[in-house]
Protein backbone atom coordinates (compact mmCIF):
# COMPACT_ATOMS: atom_id res chain seq x y z
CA UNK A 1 8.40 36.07 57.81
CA UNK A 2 11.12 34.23 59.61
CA UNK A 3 11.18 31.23 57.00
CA UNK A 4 10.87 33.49 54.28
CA UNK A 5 13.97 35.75 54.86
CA UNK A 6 15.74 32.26 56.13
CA UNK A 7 15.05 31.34 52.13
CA UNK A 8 15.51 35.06 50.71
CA UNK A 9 19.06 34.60 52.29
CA UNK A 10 19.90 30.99 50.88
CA UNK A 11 18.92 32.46 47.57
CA UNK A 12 21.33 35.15 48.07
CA UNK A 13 24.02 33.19 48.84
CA UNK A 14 23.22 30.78 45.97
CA UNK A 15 23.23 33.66 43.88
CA UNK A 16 26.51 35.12 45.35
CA UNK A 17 28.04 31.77 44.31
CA UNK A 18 26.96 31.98 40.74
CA UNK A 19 28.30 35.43 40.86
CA UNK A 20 31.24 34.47 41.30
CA UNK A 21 31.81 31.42 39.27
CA UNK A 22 30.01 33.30 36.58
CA UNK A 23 32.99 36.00 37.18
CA UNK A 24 35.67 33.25 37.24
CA UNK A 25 34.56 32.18 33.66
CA UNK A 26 34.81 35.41 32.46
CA UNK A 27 38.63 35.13 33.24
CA UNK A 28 39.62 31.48 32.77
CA UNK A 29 36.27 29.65 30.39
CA UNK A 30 36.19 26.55 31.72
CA UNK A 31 33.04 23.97 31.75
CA UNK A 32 33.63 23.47 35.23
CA UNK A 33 32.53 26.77 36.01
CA UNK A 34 29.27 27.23 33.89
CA UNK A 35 28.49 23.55 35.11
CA UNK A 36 28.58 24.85 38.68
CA UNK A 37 27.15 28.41 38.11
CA UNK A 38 24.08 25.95 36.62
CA UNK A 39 23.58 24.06 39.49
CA UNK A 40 23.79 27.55 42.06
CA UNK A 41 21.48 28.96 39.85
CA UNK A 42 18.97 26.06 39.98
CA UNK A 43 19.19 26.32 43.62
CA UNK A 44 19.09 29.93 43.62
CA UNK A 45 15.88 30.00 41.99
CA UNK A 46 14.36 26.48 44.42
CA UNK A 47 15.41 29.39 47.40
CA UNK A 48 13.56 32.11 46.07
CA UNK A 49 10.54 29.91 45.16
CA UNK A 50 10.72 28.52 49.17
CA UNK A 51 10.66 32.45 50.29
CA UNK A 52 7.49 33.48 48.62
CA UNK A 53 5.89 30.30 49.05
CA UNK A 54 6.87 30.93 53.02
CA UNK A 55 5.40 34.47 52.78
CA UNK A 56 3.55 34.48 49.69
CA UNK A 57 4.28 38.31 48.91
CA UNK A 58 5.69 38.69 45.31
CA UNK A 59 5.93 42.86 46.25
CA UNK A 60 7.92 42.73 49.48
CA UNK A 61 9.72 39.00 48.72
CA UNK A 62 10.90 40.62 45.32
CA UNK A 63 11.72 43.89 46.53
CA UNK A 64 13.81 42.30 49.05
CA UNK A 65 15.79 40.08 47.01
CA UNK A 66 16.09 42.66 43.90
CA UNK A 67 17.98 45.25 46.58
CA UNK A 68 19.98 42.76 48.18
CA UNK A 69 21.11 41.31 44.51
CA UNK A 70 22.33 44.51 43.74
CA UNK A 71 23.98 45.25 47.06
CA UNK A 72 26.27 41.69 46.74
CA UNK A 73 26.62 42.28 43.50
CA UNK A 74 28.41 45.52 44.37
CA UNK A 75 29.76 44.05 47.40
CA UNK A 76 31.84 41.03 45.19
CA UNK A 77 32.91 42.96 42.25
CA UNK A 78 34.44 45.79 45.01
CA UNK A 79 35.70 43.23 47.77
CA UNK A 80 36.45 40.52 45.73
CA UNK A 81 37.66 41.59 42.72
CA UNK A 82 39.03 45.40 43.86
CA UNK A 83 36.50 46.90 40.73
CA UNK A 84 36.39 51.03 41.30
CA UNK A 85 33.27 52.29 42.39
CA UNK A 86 32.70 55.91 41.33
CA UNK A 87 30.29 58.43 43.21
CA UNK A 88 28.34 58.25 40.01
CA UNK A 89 28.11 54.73 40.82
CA UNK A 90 27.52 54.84 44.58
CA UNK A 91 24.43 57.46 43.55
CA UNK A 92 22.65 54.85 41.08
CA UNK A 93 22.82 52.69 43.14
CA UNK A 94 21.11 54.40 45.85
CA UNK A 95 19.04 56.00 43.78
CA UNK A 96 18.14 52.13 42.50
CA UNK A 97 17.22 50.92 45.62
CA UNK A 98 14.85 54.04 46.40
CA UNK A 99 13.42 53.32 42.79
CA UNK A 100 12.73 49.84 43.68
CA UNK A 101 11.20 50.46 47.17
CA UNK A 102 8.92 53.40 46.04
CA UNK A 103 7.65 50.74 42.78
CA UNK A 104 6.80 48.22 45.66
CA UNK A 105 4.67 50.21 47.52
């Protein structure tokens, strides 16, 4: 499992990064940035190919990564970018991560 969440946390920061560019775009559209969010994206998805390949469990691998994509992307649009986050918020997404942990088992 050690090569697998090794991969599973590449992908997230590959992801993070196209987050973010994707996020810069939305407030200055520039080529640059959907050129790069692209190429973080390819290598996003090469990262999360590596992980299950490592551990080869589409269930646990996916579960993983779909709770920890919505964690950063909360994470950068709060930190980052100073978004609010209501308690309605803060409940879905709890409620979200129970969701996706109950469907994986």
């Amino acid at each position: 499992m050690g090569t697998a969440l090794l991969w599973l946390l590449v992908s997230m920061v590959t992801f993070s990064v196209t987050e973010i560019l994707a996020k810069m775009y939305a407030a200055n559209a520039s080529l640059k940035y959907i050129i790069w969010s692209i190429l973080f994206a390819a290598l996003n998805s090469v990262a999360f190919i590596k992980a299950l390949q490592a551990y080869n469990s589409l269930s646990i691998i996916g579960t993983l990564w779909n709770i920890a994509y919505v964690t950063l992307t909360i994470g950068i649009a709060v930190v980052m970018y100073h978004e609010p986050l209501t308690a309605k918020q803060i409940a879905g997404f709890v409620l979200s991560c129970i969701g996706v942990l109950l469907m994986s088992i």
